[in-house]
Protein backbone atom coordinates (compact mmCIF):
# COMPACT_ATOMS: atom_id res chain seq x y z
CA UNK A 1 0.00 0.00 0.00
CA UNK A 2 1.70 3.34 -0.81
CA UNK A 3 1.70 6.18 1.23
CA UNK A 4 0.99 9.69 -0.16
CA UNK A 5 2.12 12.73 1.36
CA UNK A 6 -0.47 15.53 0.84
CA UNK A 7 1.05 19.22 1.61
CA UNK A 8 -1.54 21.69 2.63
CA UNK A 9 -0.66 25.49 2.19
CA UNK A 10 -2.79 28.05 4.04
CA UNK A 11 -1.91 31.55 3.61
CA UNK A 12 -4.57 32.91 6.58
CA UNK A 13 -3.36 35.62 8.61
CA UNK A 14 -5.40 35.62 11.32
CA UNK A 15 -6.03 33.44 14.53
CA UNK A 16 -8.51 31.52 14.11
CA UNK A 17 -8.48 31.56 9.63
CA UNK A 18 -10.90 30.95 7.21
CA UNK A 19 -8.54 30.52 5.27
CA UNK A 20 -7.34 27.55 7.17
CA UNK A 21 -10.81 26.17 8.16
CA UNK A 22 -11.07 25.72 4.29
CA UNK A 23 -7.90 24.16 4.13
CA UNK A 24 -8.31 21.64 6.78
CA UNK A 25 -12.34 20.79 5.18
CA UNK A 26 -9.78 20.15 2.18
CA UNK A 27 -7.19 17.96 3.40
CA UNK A 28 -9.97 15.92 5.55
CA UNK A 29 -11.90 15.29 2.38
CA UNK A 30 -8.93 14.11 -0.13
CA UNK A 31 -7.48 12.34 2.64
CA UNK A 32 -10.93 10.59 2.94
CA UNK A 33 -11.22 10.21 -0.94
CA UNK A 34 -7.10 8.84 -1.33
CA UNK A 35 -7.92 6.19 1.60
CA UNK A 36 -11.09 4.99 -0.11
CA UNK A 37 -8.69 4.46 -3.38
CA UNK A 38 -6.64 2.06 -0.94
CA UNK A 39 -3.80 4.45 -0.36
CA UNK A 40 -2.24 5.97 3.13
CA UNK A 41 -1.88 9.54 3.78
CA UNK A 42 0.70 11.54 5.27
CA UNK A 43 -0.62 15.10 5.82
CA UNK A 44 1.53 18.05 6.44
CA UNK A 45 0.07 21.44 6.97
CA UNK A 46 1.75 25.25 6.75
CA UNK A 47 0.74 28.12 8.06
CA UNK A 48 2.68 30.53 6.63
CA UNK A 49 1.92 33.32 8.57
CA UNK A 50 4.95 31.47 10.70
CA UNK A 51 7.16 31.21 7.76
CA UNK A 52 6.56 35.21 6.79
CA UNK A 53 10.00 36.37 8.33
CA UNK A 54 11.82 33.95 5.99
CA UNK A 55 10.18 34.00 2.77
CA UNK A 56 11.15 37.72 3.02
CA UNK A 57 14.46 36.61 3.76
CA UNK A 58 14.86 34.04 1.09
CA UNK A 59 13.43 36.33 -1.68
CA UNK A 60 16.19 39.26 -0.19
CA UNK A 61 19.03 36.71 0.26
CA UNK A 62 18.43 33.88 -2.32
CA UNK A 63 18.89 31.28 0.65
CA UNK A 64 15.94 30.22 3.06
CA UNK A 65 16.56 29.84 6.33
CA UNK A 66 16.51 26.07 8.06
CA UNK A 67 12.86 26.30 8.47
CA UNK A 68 11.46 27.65 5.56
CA UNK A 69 13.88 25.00 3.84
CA UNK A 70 11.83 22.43 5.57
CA UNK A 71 8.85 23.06 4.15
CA UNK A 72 10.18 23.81 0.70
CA UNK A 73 11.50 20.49 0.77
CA UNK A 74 8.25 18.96 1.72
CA UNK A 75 6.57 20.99 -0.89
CA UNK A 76 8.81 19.31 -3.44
CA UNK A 77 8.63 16.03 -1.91
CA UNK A 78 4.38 15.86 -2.20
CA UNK A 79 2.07 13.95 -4.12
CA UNK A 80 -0.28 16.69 -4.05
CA UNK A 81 -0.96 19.94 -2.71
CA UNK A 82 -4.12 22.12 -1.53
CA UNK A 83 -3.44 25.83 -1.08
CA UNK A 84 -5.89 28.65 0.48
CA UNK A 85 -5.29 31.81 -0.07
CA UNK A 86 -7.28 34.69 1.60
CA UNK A 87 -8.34 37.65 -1.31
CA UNK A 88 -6.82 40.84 -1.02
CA UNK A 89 -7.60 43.44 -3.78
CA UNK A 90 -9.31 40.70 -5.76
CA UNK A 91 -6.37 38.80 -5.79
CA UNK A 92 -4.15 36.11 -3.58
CA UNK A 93 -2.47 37.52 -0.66
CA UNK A 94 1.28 39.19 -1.11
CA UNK A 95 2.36 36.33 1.28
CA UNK A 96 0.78 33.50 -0.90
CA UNK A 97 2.76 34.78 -4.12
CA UNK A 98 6.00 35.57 -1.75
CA UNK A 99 6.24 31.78 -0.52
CA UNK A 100 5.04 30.26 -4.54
CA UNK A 101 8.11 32.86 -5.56
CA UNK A 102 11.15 31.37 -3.44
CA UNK A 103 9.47 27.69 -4.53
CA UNK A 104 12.21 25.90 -6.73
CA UNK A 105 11.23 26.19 -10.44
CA UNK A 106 10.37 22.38 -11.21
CA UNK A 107 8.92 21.93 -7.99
CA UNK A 108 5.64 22.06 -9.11
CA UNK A 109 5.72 20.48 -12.89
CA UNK A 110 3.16 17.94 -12.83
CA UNK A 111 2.22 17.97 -9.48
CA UNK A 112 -1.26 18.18 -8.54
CA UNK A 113 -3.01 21.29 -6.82
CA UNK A 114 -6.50 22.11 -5.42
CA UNK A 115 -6.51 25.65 -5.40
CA UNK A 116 -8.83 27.48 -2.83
CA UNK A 117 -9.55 31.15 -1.80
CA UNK A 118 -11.31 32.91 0.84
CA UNK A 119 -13.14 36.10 1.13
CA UNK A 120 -15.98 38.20 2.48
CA UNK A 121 -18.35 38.37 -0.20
CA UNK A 122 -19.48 35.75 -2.92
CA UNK A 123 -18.26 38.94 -5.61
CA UNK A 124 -14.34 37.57 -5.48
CA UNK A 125 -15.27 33.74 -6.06
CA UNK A 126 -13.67 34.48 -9.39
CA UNK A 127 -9.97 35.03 -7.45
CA UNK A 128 -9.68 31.68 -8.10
CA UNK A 129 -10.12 31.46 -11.88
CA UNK A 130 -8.06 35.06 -12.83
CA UNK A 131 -5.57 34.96 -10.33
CA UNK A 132 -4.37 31.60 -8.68
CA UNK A 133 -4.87 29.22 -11.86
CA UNK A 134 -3.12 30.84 -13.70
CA UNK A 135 -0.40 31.10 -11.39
CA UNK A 136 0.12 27.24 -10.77
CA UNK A 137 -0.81 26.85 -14.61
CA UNK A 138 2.85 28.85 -14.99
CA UNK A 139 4.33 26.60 -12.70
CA UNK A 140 3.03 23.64 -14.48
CA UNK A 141 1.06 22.07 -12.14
CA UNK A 142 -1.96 20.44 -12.55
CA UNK A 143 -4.67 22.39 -10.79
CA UNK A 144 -8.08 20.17 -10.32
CA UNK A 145 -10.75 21.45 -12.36
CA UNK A 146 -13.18 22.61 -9.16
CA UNK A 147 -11.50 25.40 -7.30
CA UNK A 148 -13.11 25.75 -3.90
CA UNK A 149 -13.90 29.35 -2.83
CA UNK A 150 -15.74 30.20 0.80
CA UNK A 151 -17.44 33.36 1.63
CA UNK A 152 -18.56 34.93 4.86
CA UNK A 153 -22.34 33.01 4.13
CA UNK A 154 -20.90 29.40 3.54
CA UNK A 155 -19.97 29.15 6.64
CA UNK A 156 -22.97 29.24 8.15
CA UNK A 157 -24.65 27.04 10.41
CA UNK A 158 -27.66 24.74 10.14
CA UNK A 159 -26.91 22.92 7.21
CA UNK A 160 -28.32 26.01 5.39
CA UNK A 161 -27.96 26.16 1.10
CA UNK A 162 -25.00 28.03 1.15
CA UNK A 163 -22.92 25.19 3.79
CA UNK A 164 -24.76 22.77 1.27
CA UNK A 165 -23.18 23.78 -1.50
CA UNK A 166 -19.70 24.45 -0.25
CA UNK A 167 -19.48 21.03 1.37
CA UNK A 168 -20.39 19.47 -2.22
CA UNK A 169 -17.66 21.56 -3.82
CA UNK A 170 -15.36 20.31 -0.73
CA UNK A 171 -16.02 16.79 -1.63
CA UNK A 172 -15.77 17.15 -5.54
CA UNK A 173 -12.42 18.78 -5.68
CA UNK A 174 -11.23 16.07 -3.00
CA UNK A 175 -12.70 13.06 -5.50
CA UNK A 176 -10.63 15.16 -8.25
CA UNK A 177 -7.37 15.64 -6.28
CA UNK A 178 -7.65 12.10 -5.01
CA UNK A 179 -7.84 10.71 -8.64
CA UNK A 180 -5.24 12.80 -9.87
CA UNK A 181 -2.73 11.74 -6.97
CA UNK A 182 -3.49 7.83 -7.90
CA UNK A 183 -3.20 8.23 -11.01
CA UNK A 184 0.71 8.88 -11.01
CA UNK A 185 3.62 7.23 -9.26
CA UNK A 186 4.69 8.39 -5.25
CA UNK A 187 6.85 11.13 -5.78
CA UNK A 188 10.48 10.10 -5.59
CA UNK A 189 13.05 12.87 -4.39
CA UNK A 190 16.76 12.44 -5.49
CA UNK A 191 19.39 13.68 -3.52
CA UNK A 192 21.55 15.53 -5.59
CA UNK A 193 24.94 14.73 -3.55
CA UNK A 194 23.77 11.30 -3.11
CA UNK A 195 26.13 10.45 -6.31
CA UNK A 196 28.94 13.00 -5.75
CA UNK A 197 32.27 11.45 -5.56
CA UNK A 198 33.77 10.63 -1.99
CA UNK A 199 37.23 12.49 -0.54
CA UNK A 200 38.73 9.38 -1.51
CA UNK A 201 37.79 9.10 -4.76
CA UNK A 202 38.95 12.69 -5.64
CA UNK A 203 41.88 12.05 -4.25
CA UNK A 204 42.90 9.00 -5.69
């Protein structure tokens, strides 16, 4: 049985997020969805709100600090990925595009993304279809076809319409991320000193 490691990105600012409410409705869906295909799950979520410091850093200095190096390495390392951006300006947040910027180049080629964006009003749900697609679309990932966008009303309580229909598109971008992830080999990371010559070789 393999075991997939799932990344989830949430680039909430606040304490508690929507942002990362969404994210973790995310990841507990696809994980659902990828065990129901027979696979394990290995979930690793980021706040980066506690990375900010460093991806300023890195995109100054070229070099990211131990932490930040962490999770860029995990990043790298996933089978999949769900990021949640907040919208600012009808946009993602300056944070979300800092941390995507110091992300290696290849990275992100062929690795598959469920996108997802919060916001106050139901008037931005289109942040995630002029903004973050076609970011990860440069990066050559392979963003699910349902992006998953929350406003202020779909969180309400009651099992109302609007929590209705944001629980459905919860569930169909998991089935989508899920089916992508199976779909392809477990991402295999190589070690690029792991073939470098010994001390003794160069010497001899």
């Amino acid at each position: 049985m393999n075991t997939r490691r799932l990344v989830v990105v949430s680039a909430g600012l606040s304490q508690p997020s929507s942002s990362r409410l969404l994210a973790d409705h995310l990841a507990t869906a696809a994980t659902r969805e990828l065990r129901a295909r027979g696979e394990e799950v290995e979930v690793r979520t980021v706040e980066l709100r506690d990375h900010a410091h460093d991806v300023v850093n890195n995109t100054l200095t070229g070099f990211a600090p131990t932490g930040l190096r962490e999770v860029l390495d995990a990043v790298a390392a996933a089978d999949g990925l769900i990021v949640v951006t907040p919208t600012f300006r009808a946009s993602y947040s300056g944070l979300f595009k800092s941390f995507f910027d110091v992300v290696e180049e290849e990275a992100l080629a062929d690795k598959p993304v469920l996108i997802g964006a919060t916001g106050g009003t139901p008037r931005h749900s289109l942040v995630l279809e002029h903004a973050v697609r076609p970011l990860f679309a440069y990066l050559r990932s392979v963003v699910v076809p349902t992006g998953v966008y929350a406003a202020s009303e779909d969180w309400g309580s009651g099992g109302g319409k609007a929590h209705q229909g944001l629980a459905r598109r919860v569930d169909r971008a998991a089935g989508e991320l899920a089916a992508l992830i199976t779909a392809r080999e477990p991402v295999t990371v190589v070690d690029p000193f792991e073939s470098a010559p010994s001390f003794d070789q160069l010497l001899g």
